[in-house]
N, C-alpha and C. Protein backbone atom coordinates (compact mmCIF):
# COMPACT_ATOMS: atom_id res chain seq x y z
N UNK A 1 73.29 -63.57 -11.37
CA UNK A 1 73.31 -62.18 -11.72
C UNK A 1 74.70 -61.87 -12.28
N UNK A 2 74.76 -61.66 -13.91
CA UNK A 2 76.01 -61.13 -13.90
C UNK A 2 76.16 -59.80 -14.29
N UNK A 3 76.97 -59.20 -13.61
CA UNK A 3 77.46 -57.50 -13.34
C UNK A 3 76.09 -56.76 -13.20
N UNK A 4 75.59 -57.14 -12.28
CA UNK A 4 74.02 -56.20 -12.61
C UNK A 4 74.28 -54.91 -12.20
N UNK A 5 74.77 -55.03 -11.67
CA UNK A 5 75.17 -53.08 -10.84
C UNK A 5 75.92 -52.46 -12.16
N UNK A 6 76.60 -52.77 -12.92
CA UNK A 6 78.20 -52.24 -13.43
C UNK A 6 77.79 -51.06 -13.80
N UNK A 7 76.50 -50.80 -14.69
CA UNK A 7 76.02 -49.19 -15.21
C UNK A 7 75.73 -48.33 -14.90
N UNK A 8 75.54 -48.58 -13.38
CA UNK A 8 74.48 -47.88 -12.33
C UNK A 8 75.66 -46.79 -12.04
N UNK A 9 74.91 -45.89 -11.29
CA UNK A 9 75.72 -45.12 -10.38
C UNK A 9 75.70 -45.18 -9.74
N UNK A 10 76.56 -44.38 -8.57
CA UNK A 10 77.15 -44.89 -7.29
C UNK A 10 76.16 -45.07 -6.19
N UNK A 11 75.39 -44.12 -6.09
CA UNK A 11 74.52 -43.49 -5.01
C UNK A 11 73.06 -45.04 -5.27
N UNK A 12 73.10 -45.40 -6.63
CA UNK A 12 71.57 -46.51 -7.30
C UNK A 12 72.35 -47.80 -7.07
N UNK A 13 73.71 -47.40 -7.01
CA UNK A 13 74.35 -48.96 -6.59
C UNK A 13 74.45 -49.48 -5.60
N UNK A 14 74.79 -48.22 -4.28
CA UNK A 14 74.65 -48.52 -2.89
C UNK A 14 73.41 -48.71 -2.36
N UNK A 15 72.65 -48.30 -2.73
CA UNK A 15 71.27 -48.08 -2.42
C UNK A 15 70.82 -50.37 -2.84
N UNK A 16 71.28 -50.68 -4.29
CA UNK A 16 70.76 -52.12 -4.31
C UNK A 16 71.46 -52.41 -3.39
N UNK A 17 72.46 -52.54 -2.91
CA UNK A 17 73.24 -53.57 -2.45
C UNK A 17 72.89 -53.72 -1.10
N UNK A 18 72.18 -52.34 -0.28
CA UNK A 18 71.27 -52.61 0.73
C UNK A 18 69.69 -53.42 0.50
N UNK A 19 69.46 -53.36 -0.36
CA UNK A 19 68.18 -53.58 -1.17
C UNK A 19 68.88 -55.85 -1.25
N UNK A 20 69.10 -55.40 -2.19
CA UNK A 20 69.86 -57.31 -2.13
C UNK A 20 69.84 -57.39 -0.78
N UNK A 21 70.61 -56.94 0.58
CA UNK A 21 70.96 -57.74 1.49
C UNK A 21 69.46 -58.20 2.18
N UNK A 22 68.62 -57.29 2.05
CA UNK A 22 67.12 -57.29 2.57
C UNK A 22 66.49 -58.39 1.74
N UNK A 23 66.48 -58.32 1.03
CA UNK A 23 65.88 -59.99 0.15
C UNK A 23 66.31 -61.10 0.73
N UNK A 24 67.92 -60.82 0.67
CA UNK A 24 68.41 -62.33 1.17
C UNK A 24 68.41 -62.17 2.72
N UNK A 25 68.09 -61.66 3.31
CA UNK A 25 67.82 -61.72 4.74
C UNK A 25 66.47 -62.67 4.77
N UNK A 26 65.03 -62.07 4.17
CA UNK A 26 64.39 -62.60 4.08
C UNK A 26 63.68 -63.60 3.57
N UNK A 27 64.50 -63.68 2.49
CA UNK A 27 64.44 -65.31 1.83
C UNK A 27 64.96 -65.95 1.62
N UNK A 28 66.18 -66.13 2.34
CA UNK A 28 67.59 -66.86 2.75
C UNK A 28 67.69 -68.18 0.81
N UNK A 29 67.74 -67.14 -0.09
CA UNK A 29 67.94 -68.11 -1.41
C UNK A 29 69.61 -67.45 -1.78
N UNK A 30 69.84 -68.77 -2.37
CA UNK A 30 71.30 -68.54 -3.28
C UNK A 30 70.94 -67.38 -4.37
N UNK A 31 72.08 -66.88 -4.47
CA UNK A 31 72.67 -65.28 -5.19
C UNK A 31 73.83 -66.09 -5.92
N UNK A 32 73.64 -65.84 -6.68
CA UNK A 32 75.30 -66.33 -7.28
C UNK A 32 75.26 -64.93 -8.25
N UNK A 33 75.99 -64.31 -8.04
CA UNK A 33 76.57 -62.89 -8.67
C UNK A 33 77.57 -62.81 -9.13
N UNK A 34 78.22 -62.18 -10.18
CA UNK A 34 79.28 -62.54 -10.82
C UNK A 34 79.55 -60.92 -10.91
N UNK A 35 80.89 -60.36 -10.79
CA UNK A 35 81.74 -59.22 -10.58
C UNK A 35 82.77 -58.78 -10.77
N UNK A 36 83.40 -58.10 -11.29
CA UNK A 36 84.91 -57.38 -10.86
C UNK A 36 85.25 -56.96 -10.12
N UNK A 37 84.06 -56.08 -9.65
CA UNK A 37 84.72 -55.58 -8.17
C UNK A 37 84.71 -55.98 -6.90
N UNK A 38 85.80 -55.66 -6.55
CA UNK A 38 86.35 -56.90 -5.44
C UNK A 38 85.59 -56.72 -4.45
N UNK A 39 85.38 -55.16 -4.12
CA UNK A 39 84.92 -54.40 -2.63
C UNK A 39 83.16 -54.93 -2.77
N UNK A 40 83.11 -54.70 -4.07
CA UNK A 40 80.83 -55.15 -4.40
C UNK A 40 80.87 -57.10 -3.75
N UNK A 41 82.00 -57.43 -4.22
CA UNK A 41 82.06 -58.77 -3.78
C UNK A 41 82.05 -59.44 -1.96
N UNK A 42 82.90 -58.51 -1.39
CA UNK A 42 83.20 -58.23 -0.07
C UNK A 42 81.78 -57.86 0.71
N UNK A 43 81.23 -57.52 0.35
CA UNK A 43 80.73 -56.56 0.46
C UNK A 43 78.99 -57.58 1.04
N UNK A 44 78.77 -58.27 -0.51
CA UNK A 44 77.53 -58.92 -0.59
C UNK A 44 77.77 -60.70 -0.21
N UNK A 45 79.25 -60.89 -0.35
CA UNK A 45 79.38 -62.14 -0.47
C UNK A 45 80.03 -63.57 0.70
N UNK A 46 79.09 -64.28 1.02
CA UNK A 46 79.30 -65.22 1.62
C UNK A 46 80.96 -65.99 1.40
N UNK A 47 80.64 -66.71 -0.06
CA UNK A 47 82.00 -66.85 -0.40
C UNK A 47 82.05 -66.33 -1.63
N UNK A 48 83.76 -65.91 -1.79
CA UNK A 48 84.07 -65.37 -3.33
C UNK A 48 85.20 -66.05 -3.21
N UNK A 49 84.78 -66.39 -4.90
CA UNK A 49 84.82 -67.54 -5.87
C UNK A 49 86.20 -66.92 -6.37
N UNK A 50 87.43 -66.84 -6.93
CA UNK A 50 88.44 -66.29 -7.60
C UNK A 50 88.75 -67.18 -8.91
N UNK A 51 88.59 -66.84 -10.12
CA UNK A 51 88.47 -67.18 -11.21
C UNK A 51 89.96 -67.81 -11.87
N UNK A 52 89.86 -68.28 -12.49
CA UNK A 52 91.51 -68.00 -13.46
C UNK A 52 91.01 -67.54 -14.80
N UNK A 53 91.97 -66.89 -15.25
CA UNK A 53 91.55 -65.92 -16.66
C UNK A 53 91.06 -67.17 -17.60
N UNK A 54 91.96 -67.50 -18.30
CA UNK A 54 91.47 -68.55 -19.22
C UNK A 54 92.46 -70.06 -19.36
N UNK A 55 91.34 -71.29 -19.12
CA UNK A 55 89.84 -71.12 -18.98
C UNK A 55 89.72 -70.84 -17.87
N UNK A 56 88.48 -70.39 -17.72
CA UNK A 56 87.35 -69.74 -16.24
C UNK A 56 87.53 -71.37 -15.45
N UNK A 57 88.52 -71.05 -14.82
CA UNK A 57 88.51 -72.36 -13.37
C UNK A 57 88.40 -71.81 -12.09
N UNK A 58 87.87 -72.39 -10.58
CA UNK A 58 88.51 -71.96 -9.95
C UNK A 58 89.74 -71.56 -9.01
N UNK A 59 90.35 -70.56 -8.99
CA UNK A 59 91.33 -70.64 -8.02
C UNK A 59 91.60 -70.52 -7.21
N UNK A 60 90.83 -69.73 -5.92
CA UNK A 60 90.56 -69.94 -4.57
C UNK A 60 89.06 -69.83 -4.80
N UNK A 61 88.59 -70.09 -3.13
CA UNK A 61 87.47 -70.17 -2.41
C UNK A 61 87.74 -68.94 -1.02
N UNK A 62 87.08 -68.06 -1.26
CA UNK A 62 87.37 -67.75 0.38
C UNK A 62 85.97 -67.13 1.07
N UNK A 63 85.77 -67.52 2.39
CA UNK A 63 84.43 -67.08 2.99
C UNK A 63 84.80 -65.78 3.66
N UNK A 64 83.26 -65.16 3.67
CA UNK A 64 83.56 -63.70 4.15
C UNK A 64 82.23 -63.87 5.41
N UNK A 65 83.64 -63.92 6.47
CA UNK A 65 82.82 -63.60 7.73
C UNK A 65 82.46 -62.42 8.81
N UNK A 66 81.72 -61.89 8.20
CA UNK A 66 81.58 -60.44 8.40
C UNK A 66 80.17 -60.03 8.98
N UNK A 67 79.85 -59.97 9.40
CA UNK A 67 78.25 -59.47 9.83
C UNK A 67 77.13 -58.57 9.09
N UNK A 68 76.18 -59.23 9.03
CA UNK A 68 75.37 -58.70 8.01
C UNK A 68 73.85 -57.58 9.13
N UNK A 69 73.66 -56.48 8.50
CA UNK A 69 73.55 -56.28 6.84
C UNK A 69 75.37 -55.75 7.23
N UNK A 70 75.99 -55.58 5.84
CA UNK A 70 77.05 -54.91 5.42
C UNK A 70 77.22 -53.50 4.91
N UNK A 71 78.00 -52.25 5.03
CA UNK A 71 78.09 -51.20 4.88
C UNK A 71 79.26 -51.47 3.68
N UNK A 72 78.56 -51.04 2.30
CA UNK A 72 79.61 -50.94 1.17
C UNK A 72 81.53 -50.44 1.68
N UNK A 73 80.94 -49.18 2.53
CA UNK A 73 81.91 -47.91 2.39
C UNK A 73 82.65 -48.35 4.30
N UNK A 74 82.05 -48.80 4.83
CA UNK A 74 83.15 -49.87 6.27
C UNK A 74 84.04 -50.07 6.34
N UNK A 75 84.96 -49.66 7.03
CA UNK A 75 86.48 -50.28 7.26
C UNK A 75 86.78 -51.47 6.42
N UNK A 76 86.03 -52.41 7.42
CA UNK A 76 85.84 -53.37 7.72
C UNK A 76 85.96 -54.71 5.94
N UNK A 77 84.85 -54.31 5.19
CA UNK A 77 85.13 -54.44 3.89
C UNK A 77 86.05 -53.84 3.40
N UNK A 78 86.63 -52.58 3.23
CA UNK A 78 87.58 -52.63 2.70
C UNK A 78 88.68 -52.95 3.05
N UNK A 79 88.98 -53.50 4.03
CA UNK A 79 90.04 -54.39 4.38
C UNK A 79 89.96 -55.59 3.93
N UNK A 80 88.96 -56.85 3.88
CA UNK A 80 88.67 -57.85 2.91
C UNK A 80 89.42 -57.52 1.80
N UNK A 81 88.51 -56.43 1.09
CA UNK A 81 88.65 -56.17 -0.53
C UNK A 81 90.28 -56.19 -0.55
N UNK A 82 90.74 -54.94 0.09
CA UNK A 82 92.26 -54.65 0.03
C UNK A 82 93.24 -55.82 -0.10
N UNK A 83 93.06 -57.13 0.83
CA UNK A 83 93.56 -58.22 1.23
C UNK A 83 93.17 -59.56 0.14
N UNK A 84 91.73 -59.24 -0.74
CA UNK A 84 91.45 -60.09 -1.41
C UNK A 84 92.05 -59.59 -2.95
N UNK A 85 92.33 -58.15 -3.40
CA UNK A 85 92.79 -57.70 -4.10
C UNK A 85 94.40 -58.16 -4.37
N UNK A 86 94.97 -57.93 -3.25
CA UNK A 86 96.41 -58.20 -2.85
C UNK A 86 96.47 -59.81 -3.32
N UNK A 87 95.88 -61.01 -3.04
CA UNK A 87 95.84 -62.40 -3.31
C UNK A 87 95.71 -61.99 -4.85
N UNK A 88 94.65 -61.43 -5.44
CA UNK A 88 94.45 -61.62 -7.19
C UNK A 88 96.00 -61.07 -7.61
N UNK A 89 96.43 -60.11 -7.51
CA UNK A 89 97.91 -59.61 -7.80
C UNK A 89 99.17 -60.42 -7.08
N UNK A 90 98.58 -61.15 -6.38
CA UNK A 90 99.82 -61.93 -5.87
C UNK A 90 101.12 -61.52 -5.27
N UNK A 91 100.33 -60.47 -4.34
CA UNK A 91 101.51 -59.72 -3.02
C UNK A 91 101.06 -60.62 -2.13
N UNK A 92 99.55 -61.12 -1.59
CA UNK A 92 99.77 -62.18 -0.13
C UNK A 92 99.45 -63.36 -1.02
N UNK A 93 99.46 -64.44 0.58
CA UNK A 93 99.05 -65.79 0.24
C UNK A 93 97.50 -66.03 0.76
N UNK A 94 96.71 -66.95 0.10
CA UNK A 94 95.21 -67.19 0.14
C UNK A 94 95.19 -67.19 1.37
N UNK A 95 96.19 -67.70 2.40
CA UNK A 95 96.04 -68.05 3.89
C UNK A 95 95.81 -66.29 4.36
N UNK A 96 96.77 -65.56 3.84
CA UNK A 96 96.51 -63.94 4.42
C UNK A 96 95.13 -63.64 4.74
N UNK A 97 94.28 -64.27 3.77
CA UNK A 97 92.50 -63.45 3.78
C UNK A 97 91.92 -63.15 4.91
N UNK A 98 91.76 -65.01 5.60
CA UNK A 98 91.30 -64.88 6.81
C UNK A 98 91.49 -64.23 8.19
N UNK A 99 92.38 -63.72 8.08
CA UNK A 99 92.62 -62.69 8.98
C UNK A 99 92.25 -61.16 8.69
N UNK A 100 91.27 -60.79 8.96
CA UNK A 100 91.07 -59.51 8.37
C UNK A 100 91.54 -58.15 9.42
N UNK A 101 91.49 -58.55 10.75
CA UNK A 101 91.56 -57.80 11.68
C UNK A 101 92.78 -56.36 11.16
């Protein structure tokens, strides 16, 4: 899936992303989703993938251990996001992630 949400609005976006987690609850298949936003990533994603601009390599791996289903708008994610944001800009180190507390 790439950027399938990006056009949507807010209220049709939150609404899939509960909608996705219910699929993959029940049919436990690979999603590979592709995104900008960090928090949609946090949010839906097992692991996120961190890109390098060009070429498209990867540059981290990090798993998101968080309990599902997930609440877009949660502390909880946005602390991920905040912390996974901070790694793409290069204020922490990849090691920072896993600690979300």
């Amino acid at each position: 899936m790439d950027e399938p949400f990006a056009a949507l609005d807010a209220m049709t976006r939150e609404q899939l992303y509960g909608d996705i987690q219910q699929i993959w609850q029940k049919r436990r298949k690979t999603i590979i989703f592709v995104t900008h936003n960090v928090r949609e990533a946090a949010c839906l994603a097992d692991r996120v993938v961190i890109m390098t601009p060009t070429p498209g390599r990867i540059r981290e791996i990090f798993e998101v251990n968080l309990p599902r289903p997930r609440d877009f708008n949660s502390i909880e994610i946005a602390r991920y996001a905040s912390k996974l944001t901070a790694v793409l800009k290069g204020y922490l180190a990849p090691e920072a992630v896993m600690s979300v507390e």
